[in-house]
Protein backbone atom coordinates (compact mmCIF):
# COMPACT_ATOMS: atom_id res chain seq x y z
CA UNK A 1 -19.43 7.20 -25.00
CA UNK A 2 -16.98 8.77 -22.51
CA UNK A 3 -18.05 6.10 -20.09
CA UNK A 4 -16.82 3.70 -22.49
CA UNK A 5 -13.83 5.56 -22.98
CA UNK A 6 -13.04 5.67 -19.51
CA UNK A 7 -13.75 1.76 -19.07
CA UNK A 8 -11.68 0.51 -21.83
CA UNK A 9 -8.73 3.06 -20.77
CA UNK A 10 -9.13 1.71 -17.28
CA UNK A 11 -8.49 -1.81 -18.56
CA UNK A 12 -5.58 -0.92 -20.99
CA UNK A 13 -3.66 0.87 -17.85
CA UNK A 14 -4.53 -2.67 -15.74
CA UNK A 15 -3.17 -4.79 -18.41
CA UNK A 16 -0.08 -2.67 -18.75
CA UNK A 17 0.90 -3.05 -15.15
CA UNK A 18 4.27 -4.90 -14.25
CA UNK A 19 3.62 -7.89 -12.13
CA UNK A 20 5.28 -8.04 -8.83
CA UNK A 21 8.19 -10.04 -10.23
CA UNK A 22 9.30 -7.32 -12.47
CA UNK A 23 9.03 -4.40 -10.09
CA UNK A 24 12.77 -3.74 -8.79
CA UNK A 25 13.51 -0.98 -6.03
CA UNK A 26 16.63 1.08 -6.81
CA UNK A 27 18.45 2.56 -3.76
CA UNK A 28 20.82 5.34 -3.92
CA UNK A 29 23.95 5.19 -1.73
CA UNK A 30 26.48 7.75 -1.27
CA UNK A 31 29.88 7.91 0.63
CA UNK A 32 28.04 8.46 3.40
CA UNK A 33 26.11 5.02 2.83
CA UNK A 34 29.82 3.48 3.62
CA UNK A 35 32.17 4.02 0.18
CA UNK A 36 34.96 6.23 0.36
CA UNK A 37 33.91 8.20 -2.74
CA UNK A 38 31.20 8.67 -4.76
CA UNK A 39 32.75 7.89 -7.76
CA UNK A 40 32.67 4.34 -8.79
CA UNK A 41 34.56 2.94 -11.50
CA UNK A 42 33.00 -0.81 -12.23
CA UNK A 43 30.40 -2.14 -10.87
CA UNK A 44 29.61 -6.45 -11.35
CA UNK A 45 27.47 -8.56 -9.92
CA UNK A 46 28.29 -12.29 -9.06
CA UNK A 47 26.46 -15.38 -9.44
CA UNK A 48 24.91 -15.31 -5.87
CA UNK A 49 23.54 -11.74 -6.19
CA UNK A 50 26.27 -9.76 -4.30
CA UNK A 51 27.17 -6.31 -5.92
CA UNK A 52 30.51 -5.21 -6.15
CA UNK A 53 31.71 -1.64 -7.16
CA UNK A 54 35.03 -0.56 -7.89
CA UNK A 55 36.45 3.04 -7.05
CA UNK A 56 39.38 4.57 -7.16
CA UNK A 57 40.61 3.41 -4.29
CA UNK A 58 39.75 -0.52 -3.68
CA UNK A 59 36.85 -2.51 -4.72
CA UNK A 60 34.03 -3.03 -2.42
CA UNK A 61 31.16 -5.88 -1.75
CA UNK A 62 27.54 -4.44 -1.43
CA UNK A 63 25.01 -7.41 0.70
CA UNK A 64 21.81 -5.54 0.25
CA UNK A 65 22.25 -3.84 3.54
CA UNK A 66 26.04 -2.66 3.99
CA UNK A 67 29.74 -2.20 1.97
CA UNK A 68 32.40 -4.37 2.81
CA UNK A 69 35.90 -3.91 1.70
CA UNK A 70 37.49 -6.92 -0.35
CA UNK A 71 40.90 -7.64 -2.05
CA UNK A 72 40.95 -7.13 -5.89
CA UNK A 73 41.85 -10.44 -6.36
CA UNK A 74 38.20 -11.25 -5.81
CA UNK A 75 36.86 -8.55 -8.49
CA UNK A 76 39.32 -9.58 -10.71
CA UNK A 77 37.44 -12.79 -12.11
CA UNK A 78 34.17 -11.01 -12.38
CA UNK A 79 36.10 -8.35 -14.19
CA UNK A 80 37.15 -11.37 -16.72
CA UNK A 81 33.85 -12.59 -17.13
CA UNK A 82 32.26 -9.53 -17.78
CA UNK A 83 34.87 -8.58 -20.79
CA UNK A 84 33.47 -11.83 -22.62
């Protein structure tokens, strides 16, 4: 009976597995990771995939790999669409 147990338990924990396609890694930046402060304001996400996060001091463009500063201007419209 327990082997049973363990079998049907071992299938159950299979079956509840996330494919591949839903796994998503998280990383964890800091000001130290290249924003000025660690406390962000907004954050949006445009159609391509880019990540942008607003602080208190500017808004900021996140590639997957490294910040880069940008003009509100550019936030602004995702800031539109996202109040919708």
């Amino acid at each position: 009976m327990r082997k049973f147990l363990f079998f049907l338990l071992s299938l159950v924990s299979l079956a509840a597995r996330p494919s591949d396609d839903e796994i998503v890694g998280v990383r964890i930046t800091r000001a130290q990771g290249g924003l000025p402060d660690n406390n962000v304001r907004e954050i949006y996400q445009d159609s391509v995939g880019f990540m942008y996060f607003s602080t208190h001091y500017s808004s900021y463009r996140y590639d997957g790999y490294a910040f880069s500063y940008v003009p509100d201007s550019v936030v602004q419209p995702l800031r539109l669409a996202a109040a919708r």
